[in-house]
Protein backbone atom coordinates (compact mmCIF):
# COMPACT_ATOMS: atom_id res chain seq x y z
CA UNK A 1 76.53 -24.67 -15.34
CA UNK A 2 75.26 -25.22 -11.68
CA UNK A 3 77.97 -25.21 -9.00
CA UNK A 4 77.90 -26.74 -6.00
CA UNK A 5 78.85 -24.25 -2.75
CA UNK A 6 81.42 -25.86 -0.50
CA UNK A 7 80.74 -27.12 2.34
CA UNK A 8 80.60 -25.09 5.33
CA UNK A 9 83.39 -25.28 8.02
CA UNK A 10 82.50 -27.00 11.36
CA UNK A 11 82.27 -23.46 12.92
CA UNK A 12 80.07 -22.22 10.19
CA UNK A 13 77.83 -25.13 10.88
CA UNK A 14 77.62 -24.90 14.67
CA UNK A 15 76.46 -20.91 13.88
CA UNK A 16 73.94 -21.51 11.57
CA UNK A 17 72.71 -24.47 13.60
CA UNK A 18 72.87 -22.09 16.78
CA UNK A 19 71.14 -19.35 14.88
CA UNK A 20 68.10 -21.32 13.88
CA UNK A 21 67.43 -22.92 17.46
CA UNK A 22 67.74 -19.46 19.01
CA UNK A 23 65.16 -17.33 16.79
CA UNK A 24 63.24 -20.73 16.42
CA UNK A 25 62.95 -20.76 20.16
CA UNK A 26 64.65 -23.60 21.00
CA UNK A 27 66.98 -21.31 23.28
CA UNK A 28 64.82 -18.31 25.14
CA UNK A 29 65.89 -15.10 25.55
CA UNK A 30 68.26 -14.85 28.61
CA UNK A 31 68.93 -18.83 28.47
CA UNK A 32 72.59 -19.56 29.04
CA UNK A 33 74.83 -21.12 26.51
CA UNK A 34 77.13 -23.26 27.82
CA UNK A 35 80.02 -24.20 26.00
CA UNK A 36 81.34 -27.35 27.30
CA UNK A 37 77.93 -28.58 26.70
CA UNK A 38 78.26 -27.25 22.81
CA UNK A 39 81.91 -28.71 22.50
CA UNK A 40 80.17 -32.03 23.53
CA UNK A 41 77.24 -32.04 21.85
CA UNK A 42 79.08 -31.14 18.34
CA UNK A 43 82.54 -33.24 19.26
CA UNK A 44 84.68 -30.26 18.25
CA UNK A 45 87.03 -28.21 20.51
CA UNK A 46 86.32 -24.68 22.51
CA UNK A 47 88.26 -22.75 19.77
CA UNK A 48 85.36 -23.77 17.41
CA UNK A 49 82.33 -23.00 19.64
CA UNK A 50 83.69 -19.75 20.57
CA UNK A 51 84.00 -18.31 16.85
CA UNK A 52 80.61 -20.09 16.15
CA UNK A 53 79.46 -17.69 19.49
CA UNK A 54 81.37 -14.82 18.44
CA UNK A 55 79.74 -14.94 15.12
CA UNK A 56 76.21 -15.05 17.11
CA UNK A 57 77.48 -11.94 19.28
CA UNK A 58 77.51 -10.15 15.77
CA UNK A 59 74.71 -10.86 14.70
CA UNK A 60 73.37 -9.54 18.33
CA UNK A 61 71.96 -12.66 19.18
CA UNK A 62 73.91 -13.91 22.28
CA UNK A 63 75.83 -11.96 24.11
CA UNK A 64 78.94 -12.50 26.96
CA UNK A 65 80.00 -11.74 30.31
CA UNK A 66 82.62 -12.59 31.94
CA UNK A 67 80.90 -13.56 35.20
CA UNK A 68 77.66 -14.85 33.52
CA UNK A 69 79.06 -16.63 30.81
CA UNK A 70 77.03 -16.62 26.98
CA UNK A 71 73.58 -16.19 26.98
CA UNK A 72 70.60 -15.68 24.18
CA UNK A 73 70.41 -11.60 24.92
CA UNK A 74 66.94 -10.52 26.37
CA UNK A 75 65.85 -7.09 25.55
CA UNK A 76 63.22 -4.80 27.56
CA UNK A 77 60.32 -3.23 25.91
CA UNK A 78 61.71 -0.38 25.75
CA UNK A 79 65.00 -1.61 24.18
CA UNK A 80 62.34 -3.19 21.43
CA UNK A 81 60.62 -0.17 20.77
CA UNK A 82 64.42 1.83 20.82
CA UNK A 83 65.34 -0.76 18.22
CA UNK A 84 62.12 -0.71 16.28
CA UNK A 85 62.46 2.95 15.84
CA UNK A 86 66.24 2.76 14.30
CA UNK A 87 65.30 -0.07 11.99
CA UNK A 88 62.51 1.70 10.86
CA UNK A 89 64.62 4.60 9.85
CA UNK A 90 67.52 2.49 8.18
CA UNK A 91 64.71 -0.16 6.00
CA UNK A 92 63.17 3.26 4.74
CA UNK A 93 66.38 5.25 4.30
CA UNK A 94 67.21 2.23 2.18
CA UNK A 95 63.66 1.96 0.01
CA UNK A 96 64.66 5.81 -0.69
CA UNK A 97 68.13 4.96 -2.19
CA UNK A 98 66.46 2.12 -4.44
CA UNK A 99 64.24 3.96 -5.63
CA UNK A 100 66.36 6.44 -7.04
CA UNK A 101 69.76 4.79 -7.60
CA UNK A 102 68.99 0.49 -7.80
CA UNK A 103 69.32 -0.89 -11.41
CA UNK A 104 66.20 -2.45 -13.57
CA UNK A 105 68.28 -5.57 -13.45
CA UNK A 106 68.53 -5.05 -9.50
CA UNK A 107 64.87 -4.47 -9.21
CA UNK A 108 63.55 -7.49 -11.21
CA UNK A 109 65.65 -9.95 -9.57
CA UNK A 110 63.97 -8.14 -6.25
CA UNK A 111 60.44 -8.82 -7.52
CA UNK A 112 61.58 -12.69 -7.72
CA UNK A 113 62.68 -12.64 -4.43
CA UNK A 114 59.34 -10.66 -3.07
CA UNK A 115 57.32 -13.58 -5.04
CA UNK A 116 59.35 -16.82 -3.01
CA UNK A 117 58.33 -14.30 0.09
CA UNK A 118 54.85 -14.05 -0.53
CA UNK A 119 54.72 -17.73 -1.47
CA UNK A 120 56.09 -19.10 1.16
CA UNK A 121 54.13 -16.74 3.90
CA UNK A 122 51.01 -18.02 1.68
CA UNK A 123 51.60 -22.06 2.61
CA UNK A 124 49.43 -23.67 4.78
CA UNK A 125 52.09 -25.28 7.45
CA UNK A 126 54.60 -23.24 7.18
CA UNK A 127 58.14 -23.77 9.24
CA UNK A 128 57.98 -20.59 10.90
CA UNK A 129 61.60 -20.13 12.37
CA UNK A 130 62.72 -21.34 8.47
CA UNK A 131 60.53 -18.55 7.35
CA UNK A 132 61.55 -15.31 9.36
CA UNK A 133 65.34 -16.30 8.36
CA UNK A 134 63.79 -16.20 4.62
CA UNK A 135 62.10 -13.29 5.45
CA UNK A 136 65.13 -11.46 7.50
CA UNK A 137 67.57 -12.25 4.28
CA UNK A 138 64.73 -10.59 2.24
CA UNK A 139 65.00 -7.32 4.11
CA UNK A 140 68.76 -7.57 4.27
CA UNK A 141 69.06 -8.14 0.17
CA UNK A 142 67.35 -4.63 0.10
CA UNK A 143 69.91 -3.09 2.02
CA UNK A 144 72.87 -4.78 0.16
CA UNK A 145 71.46 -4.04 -2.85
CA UNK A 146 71.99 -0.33 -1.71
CA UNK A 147 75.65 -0.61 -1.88
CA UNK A 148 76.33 0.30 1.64
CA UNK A 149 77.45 -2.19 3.95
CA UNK A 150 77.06 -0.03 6.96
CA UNK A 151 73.04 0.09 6.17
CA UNK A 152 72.89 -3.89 6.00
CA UNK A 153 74.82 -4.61 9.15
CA UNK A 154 73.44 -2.49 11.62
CA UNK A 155 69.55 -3.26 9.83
CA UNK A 156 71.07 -7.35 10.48
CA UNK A 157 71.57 -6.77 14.34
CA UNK A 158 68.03 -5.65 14.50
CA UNK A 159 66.02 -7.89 12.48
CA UNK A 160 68.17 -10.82 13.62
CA UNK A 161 66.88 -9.68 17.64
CA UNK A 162 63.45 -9.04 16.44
CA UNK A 163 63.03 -12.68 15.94
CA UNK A 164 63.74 -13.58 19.45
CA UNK A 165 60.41 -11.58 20.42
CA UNK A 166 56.33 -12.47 19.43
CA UNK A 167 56.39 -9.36 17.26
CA UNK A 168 57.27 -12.12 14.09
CA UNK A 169 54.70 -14.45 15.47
CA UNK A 170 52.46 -11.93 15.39
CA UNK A 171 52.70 -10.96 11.80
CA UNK A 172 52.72 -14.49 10.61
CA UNK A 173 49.19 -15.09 12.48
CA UNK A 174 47.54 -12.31 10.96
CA UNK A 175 46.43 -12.75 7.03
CA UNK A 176 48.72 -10.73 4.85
CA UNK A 177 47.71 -9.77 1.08
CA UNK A 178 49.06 -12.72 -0.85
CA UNK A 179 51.33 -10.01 -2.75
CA UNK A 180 52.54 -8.26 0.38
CA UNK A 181 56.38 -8.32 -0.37
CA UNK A 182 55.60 -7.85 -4.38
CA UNK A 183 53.71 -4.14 -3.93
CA UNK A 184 56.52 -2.89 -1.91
CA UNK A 185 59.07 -4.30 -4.73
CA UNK A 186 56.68 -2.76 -7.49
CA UNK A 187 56.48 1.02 -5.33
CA UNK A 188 60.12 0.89 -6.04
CA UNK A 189 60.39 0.76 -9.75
CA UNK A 190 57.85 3.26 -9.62
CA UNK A 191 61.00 5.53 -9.04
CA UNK A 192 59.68 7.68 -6.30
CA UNK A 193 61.60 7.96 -3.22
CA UNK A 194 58.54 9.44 -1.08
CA UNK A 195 56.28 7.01 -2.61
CA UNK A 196 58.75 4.58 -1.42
CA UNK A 197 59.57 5.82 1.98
CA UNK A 198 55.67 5.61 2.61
CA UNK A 199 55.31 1.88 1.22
CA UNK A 200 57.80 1.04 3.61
CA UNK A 201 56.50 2.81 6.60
CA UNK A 202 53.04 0.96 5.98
CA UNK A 203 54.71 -3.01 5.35
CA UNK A 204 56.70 -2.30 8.68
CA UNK A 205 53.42 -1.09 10.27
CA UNK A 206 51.28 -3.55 8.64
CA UNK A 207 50.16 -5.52 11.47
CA UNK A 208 49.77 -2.39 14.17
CA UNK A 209 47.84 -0.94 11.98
CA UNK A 210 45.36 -3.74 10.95
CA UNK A 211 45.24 -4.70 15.02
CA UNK A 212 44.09 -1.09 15.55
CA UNK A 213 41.46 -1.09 12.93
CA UNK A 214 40.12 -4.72 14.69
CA UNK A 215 39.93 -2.77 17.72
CA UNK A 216 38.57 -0.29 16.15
CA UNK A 217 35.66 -1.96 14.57
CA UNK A 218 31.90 -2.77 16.54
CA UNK A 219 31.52 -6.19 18.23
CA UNK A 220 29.31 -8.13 15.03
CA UNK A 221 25.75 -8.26 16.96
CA UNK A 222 23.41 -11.70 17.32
């Protein structure tokens, strides 16, 4: 029997709404907020926008001052790379724990979930701030599927802020294998926690690496 999820509170709705415009673009990094325009554009009191912003601030998407108001946060490069760095650690800490701990049952319904990935990445027309959300609730079902809450929450801050930046963009221009998500699901139920601590490393890397080797590579002669 199918059931029907309720339907989402007026806060909920104002988040997720929020959410979408800001790592769609809609709202730049560093562009303010402002809630008496939210509480008229959605007809719903301050109380409402502010746990719909306070629910953003978790996520690390906005963030508040008390002289500057709310506004979409704005990283430096080097906060990008600092970031980079930790989720790197954390996404392969957590392909190490799957590896050796996650259930066959855990693992398969993983694979399904890597297939609607690589699908959807593989569509010509593709709604690209839909997608990295898809792709972002990929990453963080790996980390839940660890067990440890602290491991999806602090990965969710990062890849949630990653999306403000071209870094996504990037990786959706460049062709991906059409089974991109599925190998690193099938290194995992190989059972080997190096084997899949260096899958990982190499998806995260994926486009670095094959924009090095373009470099890399002689101008074609005419």
């Amino acid at each position: 029997m199918v059931t029907t999820p309720p339907p989402l509170t007026k806060s909920a709705r104002i988040y997720t709404e929020l959410k979408r415009e800001i790592t769609g673009g809609t709202f730049r990094p560093g562009e303010h907020l402002v809630r008496r325009a939210l509480v008229k554009r959605y007809g719903v009191s301050l109380s409402i926008v502010n746990e719909a912003l306070g629910r953003l601030g978790t996520d690390g998407l906005v963030e508040s001052t008390d002289n500057v108001g709310t506004r979409v946060v704005s990283l430096s490069p080097q906060g990008l790379r600092d970031e980079f760095v930790l989720r790197e650690a954390i996404e392969r800490h957590v392909v190490r724990i799957l590896a050796e701990r996650a259930t066959d049952a855990q693992l398969a319904v993983l694979l399904e979930d890597a297939r609607m990935i690589d699908r959807w990445m593989n569509e010509l027309g593709h709604d690209d701030s839909q997608g990295g959300l898809l792709h972002l609730e990929f990453h963080l079902k790996l980390a839940r599927t660890t067990g440890f809450s602290s491991l999806e929450s602090n990965l969710k801050r990062m890849t949630m802020r990653a999306l403000l930046t071209t870094r996504w963009l990037k990786n959706q221009q460049l062709p991906h294998p059409p089974d991109f998500h599925e190998q690193l699901v099938r290194v995992l139920m190989q059972r080997d926690p190096l084997a899949a601590d260096s899958a990982m490393r190499a998806h995260l890397y994926y486009v670095d690496d094959q924009v090095a080797k373009q470099a890399a590579s002689p101008l074609p002669t005419t």
